[in-house]
Protein backbone atom coordinates (compact mmCIF):
# COMPACT_ATOMS: atom_id res chain seq x y z
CA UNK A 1 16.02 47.40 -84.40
CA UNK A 2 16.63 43.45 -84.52
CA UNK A 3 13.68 41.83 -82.32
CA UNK A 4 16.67 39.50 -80.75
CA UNK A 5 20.08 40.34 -79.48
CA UNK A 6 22.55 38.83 -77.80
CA UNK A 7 23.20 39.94 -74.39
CA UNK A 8 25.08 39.13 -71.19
CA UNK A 9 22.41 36.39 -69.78
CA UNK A 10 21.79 35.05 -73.21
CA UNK A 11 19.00 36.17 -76.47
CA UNK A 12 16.53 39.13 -75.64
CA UNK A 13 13.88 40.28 -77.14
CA UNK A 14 13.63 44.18 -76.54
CA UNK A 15 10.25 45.13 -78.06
CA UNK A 16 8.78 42.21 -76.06
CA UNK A 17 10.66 41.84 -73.00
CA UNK A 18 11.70 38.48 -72.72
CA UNK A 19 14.64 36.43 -73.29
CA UNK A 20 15.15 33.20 -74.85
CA UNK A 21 16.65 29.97 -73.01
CA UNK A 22 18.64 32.36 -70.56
CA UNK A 23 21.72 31.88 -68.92
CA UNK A 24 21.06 33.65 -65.78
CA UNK A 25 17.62 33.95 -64.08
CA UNK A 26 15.41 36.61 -65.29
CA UNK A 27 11.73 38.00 -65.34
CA UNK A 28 10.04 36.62 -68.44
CA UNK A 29 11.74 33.47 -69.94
CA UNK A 30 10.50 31.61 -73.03
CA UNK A 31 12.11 27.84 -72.93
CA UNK A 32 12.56 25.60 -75.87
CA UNK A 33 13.17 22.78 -74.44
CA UNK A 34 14.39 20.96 -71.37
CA UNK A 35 18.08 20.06 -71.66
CA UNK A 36 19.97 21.78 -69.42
CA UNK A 37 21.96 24.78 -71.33
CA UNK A 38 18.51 25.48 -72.27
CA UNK A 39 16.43 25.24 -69.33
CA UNK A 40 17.64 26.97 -66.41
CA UNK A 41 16.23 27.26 -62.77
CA UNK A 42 15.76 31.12 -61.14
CA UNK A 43 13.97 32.98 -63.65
CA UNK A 44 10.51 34.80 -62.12
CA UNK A 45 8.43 33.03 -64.42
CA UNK A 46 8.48 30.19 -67.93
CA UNK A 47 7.02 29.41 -70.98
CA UNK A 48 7.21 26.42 -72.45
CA UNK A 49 5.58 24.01 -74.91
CA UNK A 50 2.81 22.06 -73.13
CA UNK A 51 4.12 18.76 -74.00
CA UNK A 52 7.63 18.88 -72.64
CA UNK A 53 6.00 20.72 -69.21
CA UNK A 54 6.86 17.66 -67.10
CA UNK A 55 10.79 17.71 -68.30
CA UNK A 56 10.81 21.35 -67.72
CA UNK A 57 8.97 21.11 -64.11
CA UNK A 58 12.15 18.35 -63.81
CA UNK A 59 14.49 20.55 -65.04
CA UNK A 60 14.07 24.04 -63.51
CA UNK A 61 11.85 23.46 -60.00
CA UNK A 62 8.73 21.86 -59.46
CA UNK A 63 7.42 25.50 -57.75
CA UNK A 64 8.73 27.53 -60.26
CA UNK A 65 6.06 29.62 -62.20
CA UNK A 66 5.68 27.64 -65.88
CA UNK A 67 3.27 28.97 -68.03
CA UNK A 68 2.63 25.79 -70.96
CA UNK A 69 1.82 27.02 -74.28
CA UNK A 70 0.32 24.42 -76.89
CA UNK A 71 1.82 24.06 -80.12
CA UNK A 72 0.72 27.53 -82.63
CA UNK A 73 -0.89 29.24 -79.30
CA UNK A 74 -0.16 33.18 -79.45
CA UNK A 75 1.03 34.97 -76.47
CA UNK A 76 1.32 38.62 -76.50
CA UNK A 77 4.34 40.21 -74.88
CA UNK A 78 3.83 43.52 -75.02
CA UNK A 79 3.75 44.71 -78.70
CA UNK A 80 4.88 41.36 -79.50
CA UNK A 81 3.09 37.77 -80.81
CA UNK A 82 4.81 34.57 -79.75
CA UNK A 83 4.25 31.32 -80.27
CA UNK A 84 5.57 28.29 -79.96
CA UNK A 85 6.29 25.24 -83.22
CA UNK A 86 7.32 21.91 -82.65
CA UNK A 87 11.18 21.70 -83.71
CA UNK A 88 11.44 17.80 -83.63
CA UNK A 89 14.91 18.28 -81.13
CA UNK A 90 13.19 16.20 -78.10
CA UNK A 91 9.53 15.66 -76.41
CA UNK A 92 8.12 19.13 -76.04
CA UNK A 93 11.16 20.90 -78.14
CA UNK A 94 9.95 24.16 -79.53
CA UNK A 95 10.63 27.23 -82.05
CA UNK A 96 10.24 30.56 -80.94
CA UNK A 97 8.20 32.58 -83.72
CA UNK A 98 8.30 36.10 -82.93
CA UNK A 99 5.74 38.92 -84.29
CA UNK A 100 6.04 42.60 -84.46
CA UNK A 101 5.34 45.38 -87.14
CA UNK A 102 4.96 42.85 -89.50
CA UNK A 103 8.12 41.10 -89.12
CA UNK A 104 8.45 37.80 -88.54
CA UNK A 105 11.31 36.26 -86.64
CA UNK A 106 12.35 32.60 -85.62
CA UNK A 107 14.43 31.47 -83.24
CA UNK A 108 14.77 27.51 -83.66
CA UNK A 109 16.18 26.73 -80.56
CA UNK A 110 18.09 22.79 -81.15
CA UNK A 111 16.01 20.54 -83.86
CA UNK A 112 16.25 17.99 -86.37
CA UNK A 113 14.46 17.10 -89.69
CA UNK A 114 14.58 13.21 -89.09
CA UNK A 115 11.39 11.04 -88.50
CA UNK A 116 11.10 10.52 -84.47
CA UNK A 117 8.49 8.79 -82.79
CA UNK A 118 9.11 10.12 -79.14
CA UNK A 119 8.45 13.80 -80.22
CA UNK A 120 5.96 15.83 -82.62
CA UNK A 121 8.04 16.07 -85.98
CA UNK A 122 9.64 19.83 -86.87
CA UNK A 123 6.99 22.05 -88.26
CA UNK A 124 8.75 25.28 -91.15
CA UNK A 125 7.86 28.24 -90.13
CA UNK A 126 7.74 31.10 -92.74
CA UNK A 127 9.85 34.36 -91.39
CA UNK A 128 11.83 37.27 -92.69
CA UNK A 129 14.84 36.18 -90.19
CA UNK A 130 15.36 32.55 -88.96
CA UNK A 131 18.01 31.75 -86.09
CA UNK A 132 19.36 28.74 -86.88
CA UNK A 133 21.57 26.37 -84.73
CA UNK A 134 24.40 25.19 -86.26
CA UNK A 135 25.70 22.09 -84.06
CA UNK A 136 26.35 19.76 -87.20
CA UNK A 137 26.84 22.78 -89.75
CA UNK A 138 29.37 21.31 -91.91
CA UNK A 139 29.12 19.05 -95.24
CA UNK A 140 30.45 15.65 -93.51
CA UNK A 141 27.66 15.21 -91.76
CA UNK A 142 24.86 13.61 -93.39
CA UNK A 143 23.13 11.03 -91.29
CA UNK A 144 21.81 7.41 -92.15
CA UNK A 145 18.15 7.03 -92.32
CA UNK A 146 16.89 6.02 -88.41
CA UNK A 147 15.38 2.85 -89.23
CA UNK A 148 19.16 1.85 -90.79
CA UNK A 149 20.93 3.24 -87.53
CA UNK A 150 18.17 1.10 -85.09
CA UNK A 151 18.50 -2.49 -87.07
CA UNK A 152 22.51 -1.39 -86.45
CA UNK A 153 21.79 -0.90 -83.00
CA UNK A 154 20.14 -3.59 -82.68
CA UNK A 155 22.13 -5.95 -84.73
CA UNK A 156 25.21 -4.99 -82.26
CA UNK A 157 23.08 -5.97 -79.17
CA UNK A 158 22.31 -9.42 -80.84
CA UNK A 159 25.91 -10.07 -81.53
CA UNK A 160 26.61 -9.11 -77.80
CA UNK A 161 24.12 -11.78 -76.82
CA UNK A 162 25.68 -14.36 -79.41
CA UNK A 163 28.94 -13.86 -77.40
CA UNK A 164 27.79 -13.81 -73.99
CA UNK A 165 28.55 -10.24 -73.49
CA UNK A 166 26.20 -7.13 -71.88
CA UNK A 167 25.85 -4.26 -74.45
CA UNK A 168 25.83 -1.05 -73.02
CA UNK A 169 24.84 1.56 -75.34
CA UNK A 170 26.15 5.23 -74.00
CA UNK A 171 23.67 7.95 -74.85
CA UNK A 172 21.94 11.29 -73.34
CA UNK A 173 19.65 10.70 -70.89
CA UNK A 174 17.11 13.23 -72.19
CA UNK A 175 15.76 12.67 -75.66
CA UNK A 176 18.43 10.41 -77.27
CA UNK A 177 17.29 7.73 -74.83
CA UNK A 178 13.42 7.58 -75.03
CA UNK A 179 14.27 8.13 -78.86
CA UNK A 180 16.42 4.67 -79.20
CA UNK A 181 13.66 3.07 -76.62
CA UNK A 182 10.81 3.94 -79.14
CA UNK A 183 12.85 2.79 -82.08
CA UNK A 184 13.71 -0.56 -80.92
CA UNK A 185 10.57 -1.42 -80.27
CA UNK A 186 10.19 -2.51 -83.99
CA UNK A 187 13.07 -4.99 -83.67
CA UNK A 188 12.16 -6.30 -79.92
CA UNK A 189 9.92 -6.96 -76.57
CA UNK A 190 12.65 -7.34 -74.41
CA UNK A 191 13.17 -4.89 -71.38
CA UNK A 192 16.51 -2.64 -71.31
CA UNK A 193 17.94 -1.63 -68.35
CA UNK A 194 18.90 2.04 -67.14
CA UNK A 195 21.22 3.84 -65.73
CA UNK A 196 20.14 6.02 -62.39
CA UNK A 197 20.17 9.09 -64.31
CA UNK A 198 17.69 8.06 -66.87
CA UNK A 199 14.48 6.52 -64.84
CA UNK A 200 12.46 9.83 -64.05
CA UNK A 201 13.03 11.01 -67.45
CA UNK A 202 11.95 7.75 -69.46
CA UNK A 203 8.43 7.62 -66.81
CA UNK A 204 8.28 11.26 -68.04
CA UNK A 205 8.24 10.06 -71.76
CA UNK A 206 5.46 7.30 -70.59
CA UNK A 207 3.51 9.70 -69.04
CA UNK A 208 3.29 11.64 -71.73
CA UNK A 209 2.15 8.89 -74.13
CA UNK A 210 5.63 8.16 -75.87
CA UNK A 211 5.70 4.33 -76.35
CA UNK A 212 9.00 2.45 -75.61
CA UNK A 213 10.49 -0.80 -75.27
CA UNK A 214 9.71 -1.82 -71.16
CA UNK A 215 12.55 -0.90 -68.85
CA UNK A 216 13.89 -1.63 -65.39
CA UNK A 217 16.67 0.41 -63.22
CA UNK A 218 19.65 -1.19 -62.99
CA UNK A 219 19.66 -0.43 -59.14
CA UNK A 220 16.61 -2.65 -59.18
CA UNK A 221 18.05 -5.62 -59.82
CA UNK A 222 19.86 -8.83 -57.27
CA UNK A 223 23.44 -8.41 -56.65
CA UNK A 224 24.30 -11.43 -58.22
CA UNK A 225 22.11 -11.02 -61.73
CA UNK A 226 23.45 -12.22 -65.01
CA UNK A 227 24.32 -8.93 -67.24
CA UNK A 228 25.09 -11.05 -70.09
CA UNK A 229 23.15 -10.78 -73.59
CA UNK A 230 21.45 -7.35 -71.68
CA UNK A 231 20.60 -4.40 -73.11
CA UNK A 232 21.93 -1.30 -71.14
CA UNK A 233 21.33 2.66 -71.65
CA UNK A 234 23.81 4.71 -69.55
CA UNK A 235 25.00 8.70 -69.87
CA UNK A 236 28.20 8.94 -71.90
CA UNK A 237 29.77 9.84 -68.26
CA UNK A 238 29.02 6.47 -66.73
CA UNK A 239 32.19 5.26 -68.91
CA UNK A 240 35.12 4.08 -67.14
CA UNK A 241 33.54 4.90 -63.88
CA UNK A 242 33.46 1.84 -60.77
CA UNK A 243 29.72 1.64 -62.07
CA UNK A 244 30.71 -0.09 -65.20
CA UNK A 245 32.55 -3.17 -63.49
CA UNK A 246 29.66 -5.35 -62.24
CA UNK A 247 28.96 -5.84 -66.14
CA UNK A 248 32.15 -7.55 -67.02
CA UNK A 249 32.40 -8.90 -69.90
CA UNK A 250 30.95 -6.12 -72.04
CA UNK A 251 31.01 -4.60 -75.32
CA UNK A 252 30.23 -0.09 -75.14
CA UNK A 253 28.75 1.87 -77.58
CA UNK A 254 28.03 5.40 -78.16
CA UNK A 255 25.09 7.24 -79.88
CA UNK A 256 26.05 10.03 -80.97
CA UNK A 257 26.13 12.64 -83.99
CA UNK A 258 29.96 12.96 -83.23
CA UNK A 259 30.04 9.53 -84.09
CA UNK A 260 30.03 10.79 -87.48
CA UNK A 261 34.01 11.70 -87.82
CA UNK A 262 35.59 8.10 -88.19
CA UNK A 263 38.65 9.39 -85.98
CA UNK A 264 37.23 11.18 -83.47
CA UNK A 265 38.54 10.68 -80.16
CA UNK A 266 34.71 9.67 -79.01
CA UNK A 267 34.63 7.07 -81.35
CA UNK A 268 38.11 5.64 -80.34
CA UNK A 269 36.72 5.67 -76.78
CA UNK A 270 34.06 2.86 -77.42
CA UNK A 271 33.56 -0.39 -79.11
CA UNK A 272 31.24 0.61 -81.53
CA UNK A 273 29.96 3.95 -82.58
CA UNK A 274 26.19 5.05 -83.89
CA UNK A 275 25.97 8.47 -86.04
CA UNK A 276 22.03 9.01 -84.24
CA UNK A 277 21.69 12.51 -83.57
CA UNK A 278 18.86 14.88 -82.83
CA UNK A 279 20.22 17.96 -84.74
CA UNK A 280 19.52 18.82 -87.83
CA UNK A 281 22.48 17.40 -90.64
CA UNK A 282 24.24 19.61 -93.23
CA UNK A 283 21.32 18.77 -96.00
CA UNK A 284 18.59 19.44 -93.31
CA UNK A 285 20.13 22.92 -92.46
CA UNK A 286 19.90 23.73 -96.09
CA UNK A 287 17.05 22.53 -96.65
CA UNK A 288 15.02 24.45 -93.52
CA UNK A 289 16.79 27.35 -94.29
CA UNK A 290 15.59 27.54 -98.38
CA UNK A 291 11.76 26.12 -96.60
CA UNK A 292 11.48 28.85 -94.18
CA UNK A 293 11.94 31.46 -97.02
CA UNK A 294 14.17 34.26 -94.65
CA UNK A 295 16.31 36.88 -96.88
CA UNK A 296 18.12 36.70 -93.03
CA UNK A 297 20.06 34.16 -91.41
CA UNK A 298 21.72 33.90 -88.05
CA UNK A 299 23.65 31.41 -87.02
CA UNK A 300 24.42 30.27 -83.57
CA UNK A 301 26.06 26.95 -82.00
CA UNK A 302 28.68 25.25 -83.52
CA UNK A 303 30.18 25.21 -86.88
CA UNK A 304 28.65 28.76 -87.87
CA UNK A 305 31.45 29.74 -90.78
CA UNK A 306 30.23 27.11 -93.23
CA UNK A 307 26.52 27.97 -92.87
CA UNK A 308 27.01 31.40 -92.97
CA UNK A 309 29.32 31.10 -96.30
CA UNK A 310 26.64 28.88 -97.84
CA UNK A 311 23.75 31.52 -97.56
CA UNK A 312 26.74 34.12 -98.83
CA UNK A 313 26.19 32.14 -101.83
CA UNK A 314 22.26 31.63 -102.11
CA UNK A 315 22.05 35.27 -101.69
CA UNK A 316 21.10 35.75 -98.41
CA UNK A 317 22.31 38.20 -96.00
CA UNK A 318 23.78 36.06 -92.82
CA UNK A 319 26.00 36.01 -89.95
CA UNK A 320 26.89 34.74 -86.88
CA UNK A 321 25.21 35.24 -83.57
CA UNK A 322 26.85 35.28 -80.58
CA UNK A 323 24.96 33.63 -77.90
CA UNK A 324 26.17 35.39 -74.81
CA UNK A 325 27.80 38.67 -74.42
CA UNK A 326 30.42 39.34 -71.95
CA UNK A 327 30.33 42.26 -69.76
């Protein structure tokens, strides 16, 4: 029997128990991390990674029953051995390694391969089977080296401040954020301003030791204040929204792995466009697939065909996996 399946409120593991990021509340729920399609309120009780416990308590309910789990600390779930490896996604992102009659399973949950300095960098696991997302899973994308994409980002802002003009630099408001926050601060000292959305989460990054650039809410500032030559992180949905006029002039950005495809409608939607994402890139797929050593492969999120063909090729026996079955 596989020691995860797909079922109608998302993975399960059957000798254990417990399911995996569910979609519907349940008793035992093991969390990767905090973005919402991930981390969902109503379950009886949560594990999590210990450092992403104060974007989880955020996420799902201060009162709900969050068990934190450092990094490599074994749980047993009935016949079952998890623990939890950092997956380098966002602060507190984790890898579900699963034990049981010597087997070995992982289920990586979102990560990335790239250096980041606002989360603990992606640790291989060695497994028989590895779950792998596939969000990126196609040769075109291959991302720029971070330090490249920040002096880009950076260079852009500078340029908006040569022509009198507030950048405002669209981008998720949990982990893409506090990421472009700690990479600027090589470049600058200069405080950026944030969207609503975006406050609790960056003083959840400071609390838990992640240094970034300073920052002030955008609600905190005088009617009347002078936007131009600014630095502004807002959500991708703040665009075109009322919220966006008392900037006039500005120049928008997005960062963004879908940034990527040159004629994506994204792209077309903004001034500029940053390829920064925090999943993994075709070559970092291959690569943590060959590192983790699995003669299995599942493949779940996005562009699963490719992947799956690809391991076809290596020699190892792969498919997709559905995330949620209907009922």
């Amino acid at each position: 029997m596989d020691l995860v399946v797909p079922t109608d409120k998302g993975l399960y593991c059957p000798a254990g128990d417990f399911h995996i990021d569910p979609s519907r509340p349940v008793e035992r729920a093991v969390i990767t991390h905090g973005h919402g399609d991930h981390a969902r309120s109503g379950s009886k009780r949560y594990w999590g990674a210990a450092p992403g416990l104060g974007l989880l308590r955020e996420r799902i309910g201060y009162g709900a029953g969050i068990v934190p789990l450092a990094y490599g600390q074994c749980v047993d779930f009935g016949p079952t051995r998890v623990s939890l490896h950092p997956a380098g996604h966002v602060l507190g992102s984790a890898q579900v390694r699963i034990e049981h009659d010597n087997r070995v399973w992982v289920v990586s949950g979102d990560y990335k391969r790239d250096p980041d300095p606002s989360c603990a960098p992606f640790e291989v696991v060695r497994c028989d089977v590895f779950v792998t997302e596939a969000t990126f899973g196609l040769p075109v994308y291959r991302w720029q080296p971070t330090s490249e994409i920040a002096q880009e980002i950076f260079d852009w802002w500078q340029d908006c401040k040569a022509q009198g003009l507030c950048a405002i630099l669209h981008c998720y408001a949990l982990g893409k954020a506090q990421r472009i926050l700690a990479e600027l601060m090589r470049h600058s000292h200069e405080t950026v301003y944030l969207h609503g959305s975006m406050t609790k989460l960056v003083k959840l990054y400071r609390d838990a030791g992640v240094a970034m650039l300073p920052t002030d809410a955008v609600g905190n500032q005088p009617k009347f204040f002078d936007w131009r030559g600014r630095l502004l992180l807002a959500p991708p949905g703040a665009g075109g929204t009322p919220w966006m006029r008392r900037f006039r002039p500005h120049s928008t950005a997005l960062a963004s792995g879908w940034m990527q495809a040159q004629n994506s409608s994204r792209r077309q939607a903004y001034d500029r466009g940053f390829a920064l994402s925090d999943h993994a890139d075709w070559p970092s797929l291959l690569r943590t697939i060959q590192e983790t050593g699995a003669a299995r492969v599942l493949a779940m999120h996005g562009n699963t065909e490719a992947l799956v063909a690809w391991c076809h090729e290596q020699g190892i026996a792969a498919a997709p996996l559905q995330t949620h079955v209907n009922t």
